[in-house]
Protein backbone atom coordinates (compact mmCIF):
# COMPACT_ATOMS: atom_id res chain seq x y z
CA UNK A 1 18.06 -15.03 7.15
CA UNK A 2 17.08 -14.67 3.31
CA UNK A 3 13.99 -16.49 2.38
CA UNK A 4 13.51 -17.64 -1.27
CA UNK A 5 10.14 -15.95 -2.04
CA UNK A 6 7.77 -17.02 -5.36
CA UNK A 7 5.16 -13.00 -5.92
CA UNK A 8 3.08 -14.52 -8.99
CA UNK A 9 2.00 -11.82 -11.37
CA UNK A 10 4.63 -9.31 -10.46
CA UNK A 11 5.06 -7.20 -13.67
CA UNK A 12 2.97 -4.34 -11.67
CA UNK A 13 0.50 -3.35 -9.41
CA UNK A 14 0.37 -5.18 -6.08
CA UNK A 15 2.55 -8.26 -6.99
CA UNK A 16 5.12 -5.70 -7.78
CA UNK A 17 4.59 -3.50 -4.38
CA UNK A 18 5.11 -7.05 -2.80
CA UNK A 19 8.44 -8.10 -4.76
CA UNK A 20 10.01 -4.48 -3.11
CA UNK A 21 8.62 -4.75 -0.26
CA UNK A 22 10.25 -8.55 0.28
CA UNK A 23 13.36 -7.34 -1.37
CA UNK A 24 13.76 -4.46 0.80
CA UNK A 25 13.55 -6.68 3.61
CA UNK A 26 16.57 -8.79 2.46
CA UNK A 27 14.60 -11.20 0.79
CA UNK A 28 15.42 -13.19 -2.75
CA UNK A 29 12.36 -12.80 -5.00
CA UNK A 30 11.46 -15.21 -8.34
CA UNK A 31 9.50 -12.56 -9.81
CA UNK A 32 6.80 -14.05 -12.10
CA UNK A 33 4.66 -12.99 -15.36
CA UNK A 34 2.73 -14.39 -17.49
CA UNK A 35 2.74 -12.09 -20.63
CA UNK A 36 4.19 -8.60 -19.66
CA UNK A 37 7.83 -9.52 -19.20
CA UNK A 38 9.34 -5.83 -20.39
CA UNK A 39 7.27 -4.95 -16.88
CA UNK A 40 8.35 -7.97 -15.26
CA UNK A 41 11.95 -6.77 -15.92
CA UNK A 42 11.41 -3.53 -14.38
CA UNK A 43 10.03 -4.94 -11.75
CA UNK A 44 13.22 -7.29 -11.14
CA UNK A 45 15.26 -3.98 -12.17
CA UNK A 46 14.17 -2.04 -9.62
CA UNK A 47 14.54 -4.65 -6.47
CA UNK A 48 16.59 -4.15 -3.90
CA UNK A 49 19.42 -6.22 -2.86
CA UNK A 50 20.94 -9.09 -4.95
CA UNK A 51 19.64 -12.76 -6.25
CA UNK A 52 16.29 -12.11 -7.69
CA UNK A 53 15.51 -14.34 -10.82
CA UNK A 54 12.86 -13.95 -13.37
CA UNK A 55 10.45 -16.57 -13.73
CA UNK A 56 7.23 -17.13 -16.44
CA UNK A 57 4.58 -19.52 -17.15
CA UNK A 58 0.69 -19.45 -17.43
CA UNK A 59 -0.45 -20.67 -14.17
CA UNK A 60 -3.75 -21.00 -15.66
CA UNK A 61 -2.79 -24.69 -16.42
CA UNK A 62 -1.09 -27.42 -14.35
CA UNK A 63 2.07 -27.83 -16.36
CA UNK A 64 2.66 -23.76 -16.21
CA UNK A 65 1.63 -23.51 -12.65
CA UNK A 66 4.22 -26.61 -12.05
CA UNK A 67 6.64 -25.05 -14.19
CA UNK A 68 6.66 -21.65 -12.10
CA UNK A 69 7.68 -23.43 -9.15
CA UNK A 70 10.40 -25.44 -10.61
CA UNK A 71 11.66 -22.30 -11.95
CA UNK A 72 11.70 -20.85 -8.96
CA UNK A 73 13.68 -23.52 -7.26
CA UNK A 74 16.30 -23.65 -9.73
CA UNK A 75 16.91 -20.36 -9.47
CA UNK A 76 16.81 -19.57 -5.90
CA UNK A 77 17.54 -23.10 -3.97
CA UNK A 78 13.95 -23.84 -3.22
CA UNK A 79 10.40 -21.91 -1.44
CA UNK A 80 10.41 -20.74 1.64
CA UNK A 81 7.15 -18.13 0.52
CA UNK A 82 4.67 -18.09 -2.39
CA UNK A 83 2.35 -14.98 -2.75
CA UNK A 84 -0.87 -16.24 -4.55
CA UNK A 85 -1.35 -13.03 -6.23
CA UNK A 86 -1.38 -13.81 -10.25
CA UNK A 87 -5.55 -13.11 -11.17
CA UNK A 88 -7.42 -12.13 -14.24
CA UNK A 89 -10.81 -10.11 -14.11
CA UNK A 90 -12.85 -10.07 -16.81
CA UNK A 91 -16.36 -8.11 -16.95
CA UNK A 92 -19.53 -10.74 -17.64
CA UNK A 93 -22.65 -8.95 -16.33
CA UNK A 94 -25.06 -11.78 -16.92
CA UNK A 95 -27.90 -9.23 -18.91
CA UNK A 96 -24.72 -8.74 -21.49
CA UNK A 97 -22.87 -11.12 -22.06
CA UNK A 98 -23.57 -13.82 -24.12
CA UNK A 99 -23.49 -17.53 -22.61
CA UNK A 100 -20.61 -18.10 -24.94
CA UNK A 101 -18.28 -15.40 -23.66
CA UNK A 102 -20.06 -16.03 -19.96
CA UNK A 103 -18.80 -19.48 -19.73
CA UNK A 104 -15.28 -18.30 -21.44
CA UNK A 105 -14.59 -15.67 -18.07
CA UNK A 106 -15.73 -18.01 -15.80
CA UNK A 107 -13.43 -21.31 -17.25
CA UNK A 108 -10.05 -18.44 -17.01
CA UNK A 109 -11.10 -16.88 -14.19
CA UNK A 110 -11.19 -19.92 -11.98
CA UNK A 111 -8.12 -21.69 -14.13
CA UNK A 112 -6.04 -18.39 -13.35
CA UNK A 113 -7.20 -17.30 -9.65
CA UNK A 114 -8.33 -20.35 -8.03
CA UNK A 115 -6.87 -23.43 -9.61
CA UNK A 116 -3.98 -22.00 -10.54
CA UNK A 117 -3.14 -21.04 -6.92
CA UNK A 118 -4.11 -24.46 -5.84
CA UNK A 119 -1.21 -26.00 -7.89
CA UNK A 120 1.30 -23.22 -7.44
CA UNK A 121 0.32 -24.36 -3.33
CA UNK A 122 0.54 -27.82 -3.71
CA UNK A 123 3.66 -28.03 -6.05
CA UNK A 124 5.38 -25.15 -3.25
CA UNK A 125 4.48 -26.68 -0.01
CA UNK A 126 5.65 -30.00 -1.39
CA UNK A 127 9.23 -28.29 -1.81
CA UNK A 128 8.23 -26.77 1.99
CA UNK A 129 7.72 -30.33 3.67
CA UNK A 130 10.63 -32.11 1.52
CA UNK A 131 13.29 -29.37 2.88
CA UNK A 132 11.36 -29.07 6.24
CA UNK A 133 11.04 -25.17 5.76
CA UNK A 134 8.41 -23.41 8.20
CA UNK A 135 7.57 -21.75 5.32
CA UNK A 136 4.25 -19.53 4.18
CA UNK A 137 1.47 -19.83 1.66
CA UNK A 138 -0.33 -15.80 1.45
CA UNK A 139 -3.22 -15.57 -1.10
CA UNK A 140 -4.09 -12.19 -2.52
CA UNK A 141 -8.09 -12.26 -2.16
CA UNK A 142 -10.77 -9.54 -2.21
CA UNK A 143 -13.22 -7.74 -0.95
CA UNK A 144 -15.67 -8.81 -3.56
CA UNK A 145 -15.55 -12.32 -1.55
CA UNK A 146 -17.67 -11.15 0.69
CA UNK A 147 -19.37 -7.70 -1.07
CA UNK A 148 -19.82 -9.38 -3.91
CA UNK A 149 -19.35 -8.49 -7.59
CA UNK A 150 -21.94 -8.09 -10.05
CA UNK A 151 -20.38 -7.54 -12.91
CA UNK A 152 -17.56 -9.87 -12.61
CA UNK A 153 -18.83 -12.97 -10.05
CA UNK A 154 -16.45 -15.18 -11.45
CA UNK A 155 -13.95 -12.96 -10.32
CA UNK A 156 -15.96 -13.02 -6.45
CA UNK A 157 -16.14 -16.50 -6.60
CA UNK A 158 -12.89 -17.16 -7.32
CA UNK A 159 -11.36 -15.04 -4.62
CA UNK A 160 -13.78 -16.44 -1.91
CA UNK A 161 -12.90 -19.88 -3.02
CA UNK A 162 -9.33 -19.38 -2.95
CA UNK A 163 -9.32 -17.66 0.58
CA UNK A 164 -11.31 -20.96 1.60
CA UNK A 165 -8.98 -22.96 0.15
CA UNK A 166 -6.03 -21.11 2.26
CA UNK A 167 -8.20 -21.62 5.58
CA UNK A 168 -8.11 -25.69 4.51
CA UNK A 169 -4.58 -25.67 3.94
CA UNK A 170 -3.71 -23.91 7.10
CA UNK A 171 -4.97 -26.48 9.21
CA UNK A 172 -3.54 -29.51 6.84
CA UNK A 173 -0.08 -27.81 6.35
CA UNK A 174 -0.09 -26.45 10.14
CA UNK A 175 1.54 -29.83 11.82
CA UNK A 176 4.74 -29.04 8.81
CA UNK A 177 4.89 -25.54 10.72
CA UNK A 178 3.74 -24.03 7.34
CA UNK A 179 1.27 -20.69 8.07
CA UNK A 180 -0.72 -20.11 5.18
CA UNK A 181 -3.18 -16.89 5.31
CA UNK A 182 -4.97 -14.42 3.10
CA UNK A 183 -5.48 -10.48 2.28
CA UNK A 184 -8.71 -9.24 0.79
CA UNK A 185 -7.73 -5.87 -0.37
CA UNK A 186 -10.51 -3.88 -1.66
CA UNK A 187 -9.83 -1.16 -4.41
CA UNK A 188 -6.54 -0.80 -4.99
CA UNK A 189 -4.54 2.01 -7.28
CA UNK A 190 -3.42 -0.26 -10.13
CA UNK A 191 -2.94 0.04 -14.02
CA UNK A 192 -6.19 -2.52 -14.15
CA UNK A 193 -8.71 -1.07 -12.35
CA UNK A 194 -7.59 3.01 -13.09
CA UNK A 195 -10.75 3.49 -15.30
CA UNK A 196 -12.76 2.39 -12.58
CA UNK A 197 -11.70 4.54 -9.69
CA UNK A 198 -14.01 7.38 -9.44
CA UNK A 199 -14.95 9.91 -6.71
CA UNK A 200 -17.66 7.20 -5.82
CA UNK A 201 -15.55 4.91 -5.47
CA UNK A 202 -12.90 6.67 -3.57
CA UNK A 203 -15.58 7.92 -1.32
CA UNK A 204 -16.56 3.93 -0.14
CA UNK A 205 -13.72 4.16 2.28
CA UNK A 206 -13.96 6.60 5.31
CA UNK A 207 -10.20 8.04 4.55
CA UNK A 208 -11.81 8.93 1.17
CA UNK A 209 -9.10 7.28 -0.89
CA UNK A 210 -8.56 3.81 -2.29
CA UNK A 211 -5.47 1.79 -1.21
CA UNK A 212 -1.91 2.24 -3.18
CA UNK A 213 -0.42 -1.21 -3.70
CA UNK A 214 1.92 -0.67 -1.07
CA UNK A 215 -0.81 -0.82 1.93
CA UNK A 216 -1.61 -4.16 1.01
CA UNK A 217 1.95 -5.54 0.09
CA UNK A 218 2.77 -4.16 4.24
CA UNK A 219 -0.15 -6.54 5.05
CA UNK A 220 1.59 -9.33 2.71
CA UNK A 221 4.62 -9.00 4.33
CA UNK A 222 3.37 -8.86 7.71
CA UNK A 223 1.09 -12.29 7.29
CA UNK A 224 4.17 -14.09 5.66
CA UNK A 225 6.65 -12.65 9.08
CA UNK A 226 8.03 -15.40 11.82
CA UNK A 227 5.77 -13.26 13.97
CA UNK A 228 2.81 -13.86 12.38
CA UNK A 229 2.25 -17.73 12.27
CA UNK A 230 -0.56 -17.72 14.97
CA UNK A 231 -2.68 -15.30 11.67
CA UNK A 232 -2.36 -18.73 9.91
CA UNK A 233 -5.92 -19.13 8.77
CA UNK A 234 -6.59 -15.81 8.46
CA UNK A 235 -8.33 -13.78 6.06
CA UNK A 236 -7.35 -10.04 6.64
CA UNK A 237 -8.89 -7.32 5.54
CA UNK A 238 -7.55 -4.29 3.86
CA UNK A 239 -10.12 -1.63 2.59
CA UNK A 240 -10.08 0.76 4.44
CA UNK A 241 -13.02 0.33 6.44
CA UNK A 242 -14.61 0.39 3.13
CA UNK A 243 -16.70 -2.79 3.66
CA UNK A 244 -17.03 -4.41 7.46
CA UNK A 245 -18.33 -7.43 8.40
């Protein structure tokens, strides 16, 4: 059966890899942006199968995080998955960066990747429980959770608070028969992070490569699968073998 499936920040990148890869599977995607839409259209564009809708907002604040979902419901009949991938990453070593700009990246970063999850979840699980949908909740984390980040720790914080907050929801939203899990990719080959992939980097993982955003949209798709409820709770990881623990 088609599922109505929310990808937030899905103009490129991994939340793109994951709108085809749910697509492909027969799946109707609200494909979400928050600034790119030319790329957000391509992304819808280029999705197989038929019923996909566009939908924007900044989920950075309530009413746009709200908004997103709403959208999303009028245009494919409701949520039956949300991928929590929309995030922002801003570089704030703290021996460069003044306090000013320091507490600027850390007020986004959590707005965007943390809190703005949290409200995309609650607003989407509400629409879950109301239409009784066994539906999922899968949060795009990261490595830096757990490696940590020195040059961006908002950006590690965030990600290990949000894969927290998907281990509290899957026991909460588990009686509804709602699985919620998480990835934490490490690097992946994106438009974002291309200045920072170097042989070093490549060379963290044992297959001597970083991961294309299609390796971690599989994982996506596999978490949010009928067969995977019982990885509710779960934070998987995806790098590689680039970080263990």
């Amino acid at each position: 059966m088609s599922r109505a499936v929310v990808v937030t920040g899905a103009s490129r990148g991994i939340g793109r890899a994951v709108a085809e890869a749910f697509a492909a599977g027969g799946d109707r995607v609200a494909v979400h942006y928050g600034s790119r839409r030319g790329a957000a259209e391509e992304t819808l564009a280029g999705l197989a199968g038929s019923g996909h809708v566009l939908v924007a907002g900044d989920v950075g604040t309530p009413q746009g995080a709200e908004a997103v979902i709403e959208a999303a419901v009028d245009g494919l009949g409701g949520v039956d998955v949300l991928i929590n991938n929309a995030a922002v990453n801003v570089a704030h070593p703290l021996d460069r960066t003044s306090f000013e700009d320091w507490q600027r990246a850390w007020r986004r970063t959590v707005d965007v990747n943390l809190l703005g999850a949290a409200h995309l979840s609650y607003c989407a699980a509400r629409n879950m429980i109301e239409r009784e949908v066994a539906g999922r909740i899968i949060n795009v984390g990261s490595r830096g959770a757990f490696r940590g980040e020195p040059d961006h720790p908002a950006y590690g914080a965030s990600k290990a608070a949000l894969q927290a907050m998907g281990q509290s929801l899957a026991v909460h939203l588990a009686p509804y028969g709602i699985g919620v899990a998480s990835v934490a990719p490490g690097f992946v080959q994106t438009e974002r992070v291309a200045e920072r992939l170097t042989d070093e980097v490549r060379e963290q993982s044992p297959f001597g490569r970083v991961a294309s955003p299609q390796d971690i949209a599989a994982a996506v798709h596999h978490l949010a699968s009928p067969e995977a409820l019982w990885s509710s709770g779960a934070v998987l990881d995806v790098n590689g073998a680039s970080y263990l623990r």
